[in-house]
C-alpha atoms as a PDB file:
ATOM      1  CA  UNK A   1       7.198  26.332  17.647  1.00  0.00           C
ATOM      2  CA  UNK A   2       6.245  24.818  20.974  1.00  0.00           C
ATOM      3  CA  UNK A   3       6.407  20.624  20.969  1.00  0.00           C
ATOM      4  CA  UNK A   4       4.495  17.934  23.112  1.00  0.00           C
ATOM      5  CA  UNK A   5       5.368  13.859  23.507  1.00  0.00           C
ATOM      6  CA  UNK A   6       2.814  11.136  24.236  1.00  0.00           C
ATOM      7  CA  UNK A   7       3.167   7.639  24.535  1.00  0.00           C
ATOM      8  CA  UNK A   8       0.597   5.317  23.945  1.00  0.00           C
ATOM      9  CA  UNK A   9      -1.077   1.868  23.920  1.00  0.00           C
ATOM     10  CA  UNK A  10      -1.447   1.898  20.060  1.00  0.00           C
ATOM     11  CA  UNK A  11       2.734   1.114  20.479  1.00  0.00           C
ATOM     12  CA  UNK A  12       3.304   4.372  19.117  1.00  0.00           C
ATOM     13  CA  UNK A  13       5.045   7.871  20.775  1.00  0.00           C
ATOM     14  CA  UNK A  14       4.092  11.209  18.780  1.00  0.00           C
ATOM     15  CA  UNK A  15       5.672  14.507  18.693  1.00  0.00           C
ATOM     16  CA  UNK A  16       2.737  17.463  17.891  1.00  0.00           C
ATOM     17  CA  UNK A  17       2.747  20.857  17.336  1.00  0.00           C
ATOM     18  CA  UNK A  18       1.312  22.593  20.232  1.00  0.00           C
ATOM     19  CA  UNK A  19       0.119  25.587  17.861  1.00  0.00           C
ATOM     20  CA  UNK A  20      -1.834  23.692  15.122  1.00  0.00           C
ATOM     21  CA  UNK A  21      -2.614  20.394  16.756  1.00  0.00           C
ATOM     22  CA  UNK A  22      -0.721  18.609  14.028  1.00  0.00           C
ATOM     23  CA  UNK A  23       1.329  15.214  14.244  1.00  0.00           C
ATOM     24  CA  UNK A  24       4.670  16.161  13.465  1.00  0.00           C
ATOM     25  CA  UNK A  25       6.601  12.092  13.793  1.00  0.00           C
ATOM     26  CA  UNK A  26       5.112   9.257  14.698  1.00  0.00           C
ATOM     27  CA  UNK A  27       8.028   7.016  16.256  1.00  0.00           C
ATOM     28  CA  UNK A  28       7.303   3.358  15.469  1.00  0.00           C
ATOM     29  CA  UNK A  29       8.864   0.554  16.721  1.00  0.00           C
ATOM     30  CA  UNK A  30       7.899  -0.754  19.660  1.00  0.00           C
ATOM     31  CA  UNK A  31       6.112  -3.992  19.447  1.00  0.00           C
ATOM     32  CA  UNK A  32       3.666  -3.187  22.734  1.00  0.00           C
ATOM     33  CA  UNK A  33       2.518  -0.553  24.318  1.00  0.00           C
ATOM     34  CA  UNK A  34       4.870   2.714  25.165  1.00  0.00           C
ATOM     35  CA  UNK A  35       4.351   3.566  28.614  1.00  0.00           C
ATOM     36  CA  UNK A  36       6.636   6.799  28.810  1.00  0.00           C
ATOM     37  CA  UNK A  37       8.530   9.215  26.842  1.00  0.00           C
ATOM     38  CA  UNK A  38      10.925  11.819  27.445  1.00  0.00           C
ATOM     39  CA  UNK A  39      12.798  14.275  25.706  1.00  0.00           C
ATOM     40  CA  UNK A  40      16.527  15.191  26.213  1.00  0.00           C
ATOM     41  CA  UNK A  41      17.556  18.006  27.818  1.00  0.00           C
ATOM     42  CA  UNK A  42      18.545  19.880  24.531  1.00  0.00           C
ATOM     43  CA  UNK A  43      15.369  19.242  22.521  1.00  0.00           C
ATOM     44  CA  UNK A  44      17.953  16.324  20.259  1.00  0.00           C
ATOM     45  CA  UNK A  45      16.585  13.023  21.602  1.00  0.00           C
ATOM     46  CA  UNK A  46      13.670  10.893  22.857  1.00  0.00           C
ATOM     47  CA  UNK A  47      13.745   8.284  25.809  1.00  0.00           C
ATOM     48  CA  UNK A  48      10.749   5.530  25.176  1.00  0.00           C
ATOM     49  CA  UNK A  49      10.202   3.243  27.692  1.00  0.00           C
ATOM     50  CA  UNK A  50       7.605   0.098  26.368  1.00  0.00           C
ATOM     51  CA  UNK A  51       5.537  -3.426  27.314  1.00  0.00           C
ATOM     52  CA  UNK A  52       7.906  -5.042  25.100  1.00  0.00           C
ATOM     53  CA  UNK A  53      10.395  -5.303  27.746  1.00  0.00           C
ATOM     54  CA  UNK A  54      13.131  -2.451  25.989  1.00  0.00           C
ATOM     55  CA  UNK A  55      13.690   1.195  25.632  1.00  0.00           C
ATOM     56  CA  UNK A  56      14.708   2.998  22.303  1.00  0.00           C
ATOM     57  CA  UNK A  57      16.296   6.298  21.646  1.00  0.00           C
ATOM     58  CA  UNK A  58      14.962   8.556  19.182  1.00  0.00           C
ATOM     59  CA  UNK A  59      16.126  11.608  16.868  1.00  0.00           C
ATOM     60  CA  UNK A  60      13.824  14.238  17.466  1.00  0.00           C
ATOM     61  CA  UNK A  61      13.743  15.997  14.102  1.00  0.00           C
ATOM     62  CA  UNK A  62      13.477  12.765  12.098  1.00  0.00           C
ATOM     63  CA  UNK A  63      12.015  10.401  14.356  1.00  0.00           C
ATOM     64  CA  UNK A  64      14.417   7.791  13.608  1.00  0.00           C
ATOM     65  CA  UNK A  65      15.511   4.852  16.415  1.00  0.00           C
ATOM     66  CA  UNK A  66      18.988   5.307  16.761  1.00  0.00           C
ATOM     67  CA  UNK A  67      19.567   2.821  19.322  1.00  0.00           C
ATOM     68  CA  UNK A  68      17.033  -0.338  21.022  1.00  0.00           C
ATOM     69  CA  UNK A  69      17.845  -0.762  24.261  1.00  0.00           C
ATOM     70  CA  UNK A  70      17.631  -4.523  25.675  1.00  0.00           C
ATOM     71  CA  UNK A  71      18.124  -6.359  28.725  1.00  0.00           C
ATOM     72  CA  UNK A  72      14.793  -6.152  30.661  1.00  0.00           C
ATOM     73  CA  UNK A  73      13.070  -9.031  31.639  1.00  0.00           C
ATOM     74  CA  UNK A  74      10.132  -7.028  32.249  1.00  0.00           C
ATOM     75  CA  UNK A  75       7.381  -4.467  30.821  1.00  0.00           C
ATOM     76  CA  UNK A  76       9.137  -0.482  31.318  1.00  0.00           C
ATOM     77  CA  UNK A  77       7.210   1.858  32.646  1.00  0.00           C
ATOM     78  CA  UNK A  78       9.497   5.228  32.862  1.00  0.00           C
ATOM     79  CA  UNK A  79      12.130   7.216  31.258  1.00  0.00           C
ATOM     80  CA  UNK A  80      14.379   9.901  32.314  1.00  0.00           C
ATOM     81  CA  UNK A  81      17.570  11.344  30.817  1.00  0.00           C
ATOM     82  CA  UNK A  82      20.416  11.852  33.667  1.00  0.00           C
ATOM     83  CA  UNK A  83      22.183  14.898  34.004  1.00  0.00           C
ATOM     84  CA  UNK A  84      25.695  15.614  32.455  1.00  0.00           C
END
């Protein structure tokens, strides 16, 4: 069924079921608040974008981080996935 992201300030990005309302993943990891998240073009991944200065890349169906991504000095505050 239909899927929704949100990002939030308790350092935590969910993935919910639009139907029933119900948490589906909770992606934890961040260590401040997550600003943004995005999901990839075909449904796979998530984009999160936090306060603690680094992005991470998400499997959708688990909700496992499959990669951090470092080398901000500063607090994120967007995510996009480019096109192909």
């Amino acid at each position: 069924g239909k899927q929704v992201i949100t990002a939030s300030h308790d350092k935590h990005a969910k993935i919910w079921s639009v139907e029933s309302g119900e948490c589906l993943r909770t992606l934890s990891g961040h260590t401040d608040v997550v600003r943004s998240a995005a999901v990839s073009p075909e449904g796979k991944l998530v984009l999160t974008a936090s306060d603690d200065c680094t992005a991470r890349v998400w499997c959708m169906e688990t909700g496992e981080c499959l990669q951090t991504l470092l080398g901000h000095q500063d607090m994120l505050h967007s995510t996009e996935f480019l096109p192909h």
